[in-house]
C-alpha atoms as a PDB file:
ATOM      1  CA  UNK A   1       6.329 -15.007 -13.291  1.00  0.00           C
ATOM      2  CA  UNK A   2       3.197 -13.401 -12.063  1.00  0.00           C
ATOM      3  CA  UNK A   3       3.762 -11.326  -8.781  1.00  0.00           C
ATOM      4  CA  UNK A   4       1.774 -12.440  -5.670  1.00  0.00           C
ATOM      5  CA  UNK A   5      -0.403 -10.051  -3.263  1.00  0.00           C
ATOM      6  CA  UNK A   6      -0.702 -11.206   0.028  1.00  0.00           C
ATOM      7  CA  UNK A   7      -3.442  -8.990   2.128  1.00  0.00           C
ATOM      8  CA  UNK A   8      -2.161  -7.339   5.475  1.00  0.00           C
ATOM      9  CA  UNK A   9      -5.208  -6.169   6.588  1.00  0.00           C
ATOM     10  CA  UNK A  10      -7.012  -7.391   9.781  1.00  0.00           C
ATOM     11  CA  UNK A  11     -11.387  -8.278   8.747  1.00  0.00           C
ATOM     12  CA  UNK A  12     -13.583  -5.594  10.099  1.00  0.00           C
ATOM     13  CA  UNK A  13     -17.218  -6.636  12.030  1.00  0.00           C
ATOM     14  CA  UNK A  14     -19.651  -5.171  13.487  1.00  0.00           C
ATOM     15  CA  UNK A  15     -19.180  -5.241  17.132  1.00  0.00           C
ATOM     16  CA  UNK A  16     -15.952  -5.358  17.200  1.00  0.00           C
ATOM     17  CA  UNK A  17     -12.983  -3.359  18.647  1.00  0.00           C
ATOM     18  CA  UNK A  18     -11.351  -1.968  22.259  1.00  0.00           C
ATOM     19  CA  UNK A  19     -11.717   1.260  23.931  1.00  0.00           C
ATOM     20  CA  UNK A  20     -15.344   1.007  24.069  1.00  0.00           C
ATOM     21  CA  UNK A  21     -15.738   1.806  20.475  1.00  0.00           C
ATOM     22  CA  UNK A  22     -16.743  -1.018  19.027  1.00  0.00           C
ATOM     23  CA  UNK A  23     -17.720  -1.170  14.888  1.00  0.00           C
ATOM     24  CA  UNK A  24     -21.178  -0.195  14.048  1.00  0.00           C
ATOM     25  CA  UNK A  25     -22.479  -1.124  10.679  1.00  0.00           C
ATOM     26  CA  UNK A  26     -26.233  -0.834   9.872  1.00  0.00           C
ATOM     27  CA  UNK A  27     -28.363  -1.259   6.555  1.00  0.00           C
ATOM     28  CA  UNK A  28     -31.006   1.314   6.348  1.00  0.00           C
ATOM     29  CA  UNK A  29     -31.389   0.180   2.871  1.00  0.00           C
ATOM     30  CA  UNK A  30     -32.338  -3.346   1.680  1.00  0.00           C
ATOM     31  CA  UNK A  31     -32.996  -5.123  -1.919  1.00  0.00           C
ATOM     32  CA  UNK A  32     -36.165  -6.770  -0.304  1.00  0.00           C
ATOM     33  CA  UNK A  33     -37.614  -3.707   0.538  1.00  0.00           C
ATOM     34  CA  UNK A  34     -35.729  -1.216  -1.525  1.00  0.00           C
ATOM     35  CA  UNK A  35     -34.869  -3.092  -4.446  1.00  0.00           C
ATOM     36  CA  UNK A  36     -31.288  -2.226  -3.659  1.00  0.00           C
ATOM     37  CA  UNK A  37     -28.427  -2.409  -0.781  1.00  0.00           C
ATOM     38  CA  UNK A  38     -27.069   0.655   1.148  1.00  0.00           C
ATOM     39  CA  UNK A  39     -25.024  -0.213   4.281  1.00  0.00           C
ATOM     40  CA  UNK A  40     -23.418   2.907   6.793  1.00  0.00           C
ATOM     41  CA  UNK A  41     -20.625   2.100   9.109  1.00  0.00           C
ATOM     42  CA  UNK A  42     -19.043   4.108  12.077  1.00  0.00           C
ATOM     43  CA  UNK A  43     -15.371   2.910  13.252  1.00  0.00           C
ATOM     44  CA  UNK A  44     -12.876   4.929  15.660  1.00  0.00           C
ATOM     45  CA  UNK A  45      -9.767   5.636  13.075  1.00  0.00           C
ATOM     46  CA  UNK A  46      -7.558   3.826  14.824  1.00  0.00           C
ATOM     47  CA  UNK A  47      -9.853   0.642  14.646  1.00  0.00           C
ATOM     48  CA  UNK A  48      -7.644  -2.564  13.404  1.00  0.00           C
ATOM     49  CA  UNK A  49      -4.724  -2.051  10.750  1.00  0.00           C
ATOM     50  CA  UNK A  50      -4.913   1.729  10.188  1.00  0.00           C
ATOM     51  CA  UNK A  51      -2.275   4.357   9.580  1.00  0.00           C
ATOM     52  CA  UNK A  52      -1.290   7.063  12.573  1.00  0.00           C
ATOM     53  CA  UNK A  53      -0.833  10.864  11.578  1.00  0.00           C
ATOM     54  CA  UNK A  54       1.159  12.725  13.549  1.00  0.00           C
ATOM     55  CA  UNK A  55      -1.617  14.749  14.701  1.00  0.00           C
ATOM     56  CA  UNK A  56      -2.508  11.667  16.501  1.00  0.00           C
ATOM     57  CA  UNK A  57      -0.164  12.397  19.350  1.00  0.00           C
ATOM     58  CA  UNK A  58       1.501  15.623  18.208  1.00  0.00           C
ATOM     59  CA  UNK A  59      -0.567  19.061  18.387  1.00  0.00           C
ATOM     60  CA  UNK A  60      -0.530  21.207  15.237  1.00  0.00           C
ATOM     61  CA  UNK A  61       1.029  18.251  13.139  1.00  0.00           C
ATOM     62  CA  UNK A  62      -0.119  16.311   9.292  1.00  0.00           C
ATOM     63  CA  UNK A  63      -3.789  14.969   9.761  1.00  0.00           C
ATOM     64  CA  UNK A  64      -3.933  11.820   7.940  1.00  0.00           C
ATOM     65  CA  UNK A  65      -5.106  13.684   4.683  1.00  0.00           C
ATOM     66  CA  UNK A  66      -1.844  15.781   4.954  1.00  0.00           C
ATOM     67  CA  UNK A  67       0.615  12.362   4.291  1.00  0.00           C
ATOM     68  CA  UNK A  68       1.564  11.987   1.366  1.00  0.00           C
ATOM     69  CA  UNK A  69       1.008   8.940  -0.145  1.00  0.00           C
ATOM     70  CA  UNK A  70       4.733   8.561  -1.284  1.00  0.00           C
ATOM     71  CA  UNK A  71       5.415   7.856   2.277  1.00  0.00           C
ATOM     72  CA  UNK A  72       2.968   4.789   2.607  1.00  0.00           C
ATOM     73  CA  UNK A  73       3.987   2.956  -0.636  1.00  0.00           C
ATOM     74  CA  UNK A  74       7.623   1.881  -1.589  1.00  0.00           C
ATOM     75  CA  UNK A  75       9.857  -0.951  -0.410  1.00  0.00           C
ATOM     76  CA  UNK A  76       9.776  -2.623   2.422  1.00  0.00           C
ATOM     77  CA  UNK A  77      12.333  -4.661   3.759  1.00  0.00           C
ATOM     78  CA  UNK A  78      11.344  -7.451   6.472  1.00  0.00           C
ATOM     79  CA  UNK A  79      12.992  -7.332   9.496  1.00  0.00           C
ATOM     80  CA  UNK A  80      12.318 -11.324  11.023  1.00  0.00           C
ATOM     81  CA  UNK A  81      11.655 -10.750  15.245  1.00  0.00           C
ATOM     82  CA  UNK A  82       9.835 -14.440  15.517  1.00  0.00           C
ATOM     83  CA  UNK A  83      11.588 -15.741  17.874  1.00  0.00           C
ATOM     84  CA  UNK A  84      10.824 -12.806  20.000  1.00  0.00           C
ATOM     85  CA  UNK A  85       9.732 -13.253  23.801  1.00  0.00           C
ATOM     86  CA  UNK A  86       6.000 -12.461  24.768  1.00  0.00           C
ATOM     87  CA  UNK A  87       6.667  -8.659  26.974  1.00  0.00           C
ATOM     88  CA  UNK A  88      10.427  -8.658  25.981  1.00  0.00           C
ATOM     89  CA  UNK A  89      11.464  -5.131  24.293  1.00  0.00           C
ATOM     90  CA  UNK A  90      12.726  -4.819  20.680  1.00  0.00           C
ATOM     91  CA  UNK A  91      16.026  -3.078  21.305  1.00  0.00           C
ATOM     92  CA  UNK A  92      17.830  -1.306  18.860  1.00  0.00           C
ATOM     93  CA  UNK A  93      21.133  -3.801  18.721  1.00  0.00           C
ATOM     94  CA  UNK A  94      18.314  -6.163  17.978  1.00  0.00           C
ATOM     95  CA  UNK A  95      17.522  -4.086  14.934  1.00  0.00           C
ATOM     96  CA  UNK A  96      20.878  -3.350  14.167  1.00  0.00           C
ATOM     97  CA  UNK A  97      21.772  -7.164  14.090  1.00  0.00           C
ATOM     98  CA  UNK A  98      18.811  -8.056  12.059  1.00  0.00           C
ATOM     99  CA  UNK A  99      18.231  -4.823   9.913  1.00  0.00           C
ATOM    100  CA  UNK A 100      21.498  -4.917   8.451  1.00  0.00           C
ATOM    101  CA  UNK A 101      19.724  -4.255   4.286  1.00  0.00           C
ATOM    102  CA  UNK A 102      17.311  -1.882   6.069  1.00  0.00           C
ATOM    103  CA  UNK A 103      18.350   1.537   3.473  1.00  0.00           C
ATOM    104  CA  UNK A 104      17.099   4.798   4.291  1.00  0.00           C
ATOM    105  CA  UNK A 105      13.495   5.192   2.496  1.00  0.00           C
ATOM    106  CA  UNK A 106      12.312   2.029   3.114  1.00  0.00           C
ATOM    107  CA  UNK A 107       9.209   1.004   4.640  1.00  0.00           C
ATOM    108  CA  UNK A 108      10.623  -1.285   7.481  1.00  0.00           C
ATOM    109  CA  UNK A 109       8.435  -4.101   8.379  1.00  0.00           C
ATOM    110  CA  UNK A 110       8.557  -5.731  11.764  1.00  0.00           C
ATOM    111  CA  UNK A 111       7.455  -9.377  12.228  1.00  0.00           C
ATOM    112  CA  UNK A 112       6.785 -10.711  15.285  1.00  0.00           C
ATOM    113  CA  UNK A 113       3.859 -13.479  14.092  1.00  0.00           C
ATOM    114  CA  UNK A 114       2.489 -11.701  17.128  1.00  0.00           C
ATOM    115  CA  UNK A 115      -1.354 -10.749  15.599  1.00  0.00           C
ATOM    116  CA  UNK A 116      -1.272 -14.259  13.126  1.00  0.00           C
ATOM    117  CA  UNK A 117      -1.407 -15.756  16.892  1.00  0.00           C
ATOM    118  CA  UNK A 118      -3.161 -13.441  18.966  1.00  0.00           C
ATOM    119  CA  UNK A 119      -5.489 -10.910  17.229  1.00  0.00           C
ATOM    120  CA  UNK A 120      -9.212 -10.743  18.909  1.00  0.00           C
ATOM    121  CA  UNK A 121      -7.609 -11.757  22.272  1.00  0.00           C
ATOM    122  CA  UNK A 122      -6.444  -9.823  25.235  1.00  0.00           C
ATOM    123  CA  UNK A 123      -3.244 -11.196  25.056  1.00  0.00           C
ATOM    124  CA  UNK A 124      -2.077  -9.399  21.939  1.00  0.00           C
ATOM    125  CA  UNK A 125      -2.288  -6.122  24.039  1.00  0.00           C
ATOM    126  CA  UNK A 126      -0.722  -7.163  27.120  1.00  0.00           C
ATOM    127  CA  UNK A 127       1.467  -9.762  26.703  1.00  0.00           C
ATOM    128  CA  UNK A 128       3.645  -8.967  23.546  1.00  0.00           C
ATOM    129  CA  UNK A 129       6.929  -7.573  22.493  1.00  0.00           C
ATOM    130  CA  UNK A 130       7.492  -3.936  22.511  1.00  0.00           C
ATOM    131  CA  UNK A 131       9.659  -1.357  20.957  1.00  0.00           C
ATOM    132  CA  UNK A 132      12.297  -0.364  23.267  1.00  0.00           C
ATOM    133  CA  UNK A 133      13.205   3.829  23.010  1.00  0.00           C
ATOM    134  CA  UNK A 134      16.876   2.428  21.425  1.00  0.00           C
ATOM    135  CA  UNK A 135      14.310   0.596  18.940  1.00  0.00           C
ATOM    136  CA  UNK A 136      12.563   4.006  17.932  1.00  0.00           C
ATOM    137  CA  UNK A 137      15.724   5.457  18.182  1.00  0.00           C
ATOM    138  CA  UNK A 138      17.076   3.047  15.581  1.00  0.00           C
ATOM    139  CA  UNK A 139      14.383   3.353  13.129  1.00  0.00           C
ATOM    140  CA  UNK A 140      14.679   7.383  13.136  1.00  0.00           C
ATOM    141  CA  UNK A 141      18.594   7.256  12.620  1.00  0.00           C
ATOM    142  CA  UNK A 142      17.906   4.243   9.900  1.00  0.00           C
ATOM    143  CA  UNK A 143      15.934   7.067   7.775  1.00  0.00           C
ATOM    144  CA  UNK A 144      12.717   4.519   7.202  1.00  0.00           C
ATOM    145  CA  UNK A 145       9.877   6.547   5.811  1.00  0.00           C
ATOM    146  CA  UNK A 146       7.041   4.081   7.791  1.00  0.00           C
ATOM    147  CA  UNK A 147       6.984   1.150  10.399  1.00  0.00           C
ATOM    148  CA  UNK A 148       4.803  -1.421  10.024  1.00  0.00           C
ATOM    149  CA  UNK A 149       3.822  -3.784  12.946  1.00  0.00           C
ATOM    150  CA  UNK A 150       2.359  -7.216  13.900  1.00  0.00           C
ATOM    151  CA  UNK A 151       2.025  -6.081  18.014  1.00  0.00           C
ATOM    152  CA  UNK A 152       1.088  -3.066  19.711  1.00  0.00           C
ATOM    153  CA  UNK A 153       4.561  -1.473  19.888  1.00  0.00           C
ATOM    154  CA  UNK A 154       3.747   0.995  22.883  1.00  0.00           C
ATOM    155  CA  UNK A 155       4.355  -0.346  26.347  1.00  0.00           C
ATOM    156  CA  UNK A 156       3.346   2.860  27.691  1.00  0.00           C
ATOM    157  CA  UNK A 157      -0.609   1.940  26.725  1.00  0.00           C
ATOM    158  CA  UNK A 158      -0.375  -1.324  28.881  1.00  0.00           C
ATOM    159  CA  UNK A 159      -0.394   0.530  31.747  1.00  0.00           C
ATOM    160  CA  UNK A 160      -3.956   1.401  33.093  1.00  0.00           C
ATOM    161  CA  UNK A 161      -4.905   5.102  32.985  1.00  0.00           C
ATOM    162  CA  UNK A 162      -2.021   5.964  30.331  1.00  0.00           C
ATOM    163  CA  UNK A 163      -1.706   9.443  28.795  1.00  0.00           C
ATOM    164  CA  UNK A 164      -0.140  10.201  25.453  1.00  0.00           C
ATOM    165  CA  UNK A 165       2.273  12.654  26.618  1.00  0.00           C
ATOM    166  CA  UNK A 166       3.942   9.676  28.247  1.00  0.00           C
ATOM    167  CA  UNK A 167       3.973   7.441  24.683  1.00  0.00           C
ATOM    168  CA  UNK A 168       7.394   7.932  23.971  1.00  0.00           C
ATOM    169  CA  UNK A 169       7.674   5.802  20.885  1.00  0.00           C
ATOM    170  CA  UNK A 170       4.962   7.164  18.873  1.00  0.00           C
ATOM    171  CA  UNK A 171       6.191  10.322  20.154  1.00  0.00           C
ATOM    172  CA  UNK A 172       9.561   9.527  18.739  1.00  0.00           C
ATOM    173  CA  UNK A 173       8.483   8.053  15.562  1.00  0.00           C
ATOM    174  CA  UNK A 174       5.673   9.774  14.753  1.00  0.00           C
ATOM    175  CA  UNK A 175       8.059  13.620  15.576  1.00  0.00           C
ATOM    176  CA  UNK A 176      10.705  12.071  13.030  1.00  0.00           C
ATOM    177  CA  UNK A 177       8.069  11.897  10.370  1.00  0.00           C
ATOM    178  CA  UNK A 178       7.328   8.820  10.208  1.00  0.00           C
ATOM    179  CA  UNK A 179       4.535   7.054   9.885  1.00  0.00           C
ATOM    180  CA  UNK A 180       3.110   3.795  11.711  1.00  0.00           C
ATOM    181  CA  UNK A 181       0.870   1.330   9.902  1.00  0.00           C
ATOM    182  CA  UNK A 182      -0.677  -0.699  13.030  1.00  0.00           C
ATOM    183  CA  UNK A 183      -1.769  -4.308  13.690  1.00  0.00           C
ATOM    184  CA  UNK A 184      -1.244  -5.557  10.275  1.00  0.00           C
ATOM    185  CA  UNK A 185      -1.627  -9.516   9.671  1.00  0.00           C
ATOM    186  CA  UNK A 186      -0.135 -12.471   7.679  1.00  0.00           C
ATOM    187  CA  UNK A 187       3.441 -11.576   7.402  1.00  0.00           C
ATOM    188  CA  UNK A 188       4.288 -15.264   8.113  1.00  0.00           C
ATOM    189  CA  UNK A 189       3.357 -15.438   4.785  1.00  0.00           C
ATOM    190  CA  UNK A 190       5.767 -13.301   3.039  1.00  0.00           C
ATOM    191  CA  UNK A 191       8.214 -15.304   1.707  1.00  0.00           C
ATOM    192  CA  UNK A 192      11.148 -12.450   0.619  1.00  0.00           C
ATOM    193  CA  UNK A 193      13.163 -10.013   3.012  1.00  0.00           C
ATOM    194  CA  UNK A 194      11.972  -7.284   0.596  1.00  0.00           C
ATOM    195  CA  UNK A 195       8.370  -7.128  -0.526  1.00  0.00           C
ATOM    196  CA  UNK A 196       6.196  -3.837  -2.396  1.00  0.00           C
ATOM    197  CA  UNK A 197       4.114  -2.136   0.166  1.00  0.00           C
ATOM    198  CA  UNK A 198       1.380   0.109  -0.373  1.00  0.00           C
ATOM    199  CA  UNK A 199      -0.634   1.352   2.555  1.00  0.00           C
ATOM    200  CA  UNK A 200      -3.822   3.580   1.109  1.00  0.00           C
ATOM    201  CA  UNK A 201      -5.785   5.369   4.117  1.00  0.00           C
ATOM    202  CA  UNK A 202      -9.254   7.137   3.614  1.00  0.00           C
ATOM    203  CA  UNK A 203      -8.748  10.585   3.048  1.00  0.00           C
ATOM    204  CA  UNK A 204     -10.052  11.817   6.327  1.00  0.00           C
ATOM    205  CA  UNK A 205      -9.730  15.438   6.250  1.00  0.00           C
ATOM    206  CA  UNK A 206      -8.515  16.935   9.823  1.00  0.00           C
ATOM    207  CA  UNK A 207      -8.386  12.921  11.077  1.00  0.00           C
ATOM    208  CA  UNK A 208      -5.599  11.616  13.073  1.00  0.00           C
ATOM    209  CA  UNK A 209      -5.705   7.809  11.467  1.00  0.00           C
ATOM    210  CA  UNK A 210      -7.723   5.927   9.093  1.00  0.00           C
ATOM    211  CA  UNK A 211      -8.271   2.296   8.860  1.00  0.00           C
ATOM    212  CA  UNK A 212      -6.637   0.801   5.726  1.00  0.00           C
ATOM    213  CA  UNK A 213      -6.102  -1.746   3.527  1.00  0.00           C
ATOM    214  CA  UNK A 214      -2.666  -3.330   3.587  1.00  0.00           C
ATOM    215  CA  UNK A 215      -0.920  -5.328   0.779  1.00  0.00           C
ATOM    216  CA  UNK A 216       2.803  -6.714   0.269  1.00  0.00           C
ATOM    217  CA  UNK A 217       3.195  -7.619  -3.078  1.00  0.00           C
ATOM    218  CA  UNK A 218       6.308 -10.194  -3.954  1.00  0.00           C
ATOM    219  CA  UNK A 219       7.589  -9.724  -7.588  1.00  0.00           C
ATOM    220  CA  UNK A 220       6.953  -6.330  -8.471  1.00  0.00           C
ATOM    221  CA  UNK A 221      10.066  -3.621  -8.242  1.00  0.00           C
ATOM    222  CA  UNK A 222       9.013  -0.558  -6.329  1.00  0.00           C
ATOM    223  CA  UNK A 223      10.706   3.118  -7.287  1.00  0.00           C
ATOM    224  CA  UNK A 224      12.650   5.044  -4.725  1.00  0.00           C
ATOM    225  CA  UNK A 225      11.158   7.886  -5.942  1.00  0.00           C
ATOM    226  CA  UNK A 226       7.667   9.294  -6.629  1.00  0.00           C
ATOM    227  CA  UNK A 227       5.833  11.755  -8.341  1.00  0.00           C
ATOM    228  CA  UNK A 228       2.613  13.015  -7.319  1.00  0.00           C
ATOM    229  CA  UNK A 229      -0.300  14.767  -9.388  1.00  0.00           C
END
């Protein structure tokens, strides 16, 4: 039986984004004039699904070229939070009712359908469900390797004028060494509480995030263990 990708990456456009850095692409380079096509972009790193360092948040910490790739590809077990409440937190007895085959290593995957309803709006930053500091607190002690989310897990950015120092759950997560993998789509269309995952940033060098291309992949064993070359 042939094993099925399903894509968990958000499109990129030109002229799209938040924080008033939006995605640029030009073409400088045409096949009518120039026979053939060169196109540049410019996005901020944490533009659409992407991957957080810990540098992101956390002074002298990995840059996203400094985690390792074993850490963004393995198995990842679906934790179901549909039935979720628009601005209700994700507590950790949530997680520790519904995470019960979470295993240490893992990469945990939260679904909310929150982005498959709400990506491109306002409402998917203000009005959805949140991790809780019990969640964080849950994930760290569960020994996950990464997170990845369908909503913008940090209540702390809802808040107009927010700092970082007061972003307790990336500070949490992101201190334990682990790594977020943001505003993916289409887990309503996994199908299995335990999918491959394989989460492949740019190699940014001194960057604190990278957009990325997502995948789940249903039918295909993942290792626990990896060696890298």
């Amino acid at each position: 039986m042939a094993a099925t990708i399903i894509d968990l990456s958000a499109p990129i456009r030109s002229g799209e984004g938040r924080l008033g850095m939006p995605a640029h692409f030009t073409t400088p380079f045409t096949v009518k004039e120039h026979g053939w096509q060169g196109s540049t972009f410019s996005l901020f790193c944490h533009h659409g699904t992407h991957v957080d360092a810990p540098n992101h948040f956390l002074r002298d910490r990995a840059a996203i070229h400094e985690v390792p790739l074993h850490s963004l590809i393995g198995s990842g077990a679906v934790v179901d939070l549909s039935d979720h409440d628009a601005n209700a937190a994700i507590k950790g007895d949530v997680l520790e009712e519904r995470g019960r085959e979470v295993r240490s290593g893992d990469i945990l995957i939260l679904r909310t359908g929150w982005s498959d309803k709400y990506w491109g709006t306002d409402t998917f930053w203000s009005s959805g469900p949140f991790l809780a500091p019990g969640g964080a607190d849950w994930i760290v002690e569960r020994g996950v390797k990464a997170v990845v989310y369908d909503f913008s897990e940090e209540a702390q950015t809802r808040i107009p004028g927010w700092h970082g120092k007061d972003c307790v759950i990336h500070h949490r997560i992101l201190g334990s060494d682990i790594y977020n993998i943001e505003y993916v789509q289409n887990l309503g269309k996994i199908r299995q509480s335990r999918v491959a995952i394989m989460a492949l940033p740019l190699n940014l060098v001194g960057l604190d995030g990278s957009p990325t291309r997502v995948i789940a992949v249903e039918g295909m064993d993942m290792p626990r263990e990896f060696s890298i070359r």
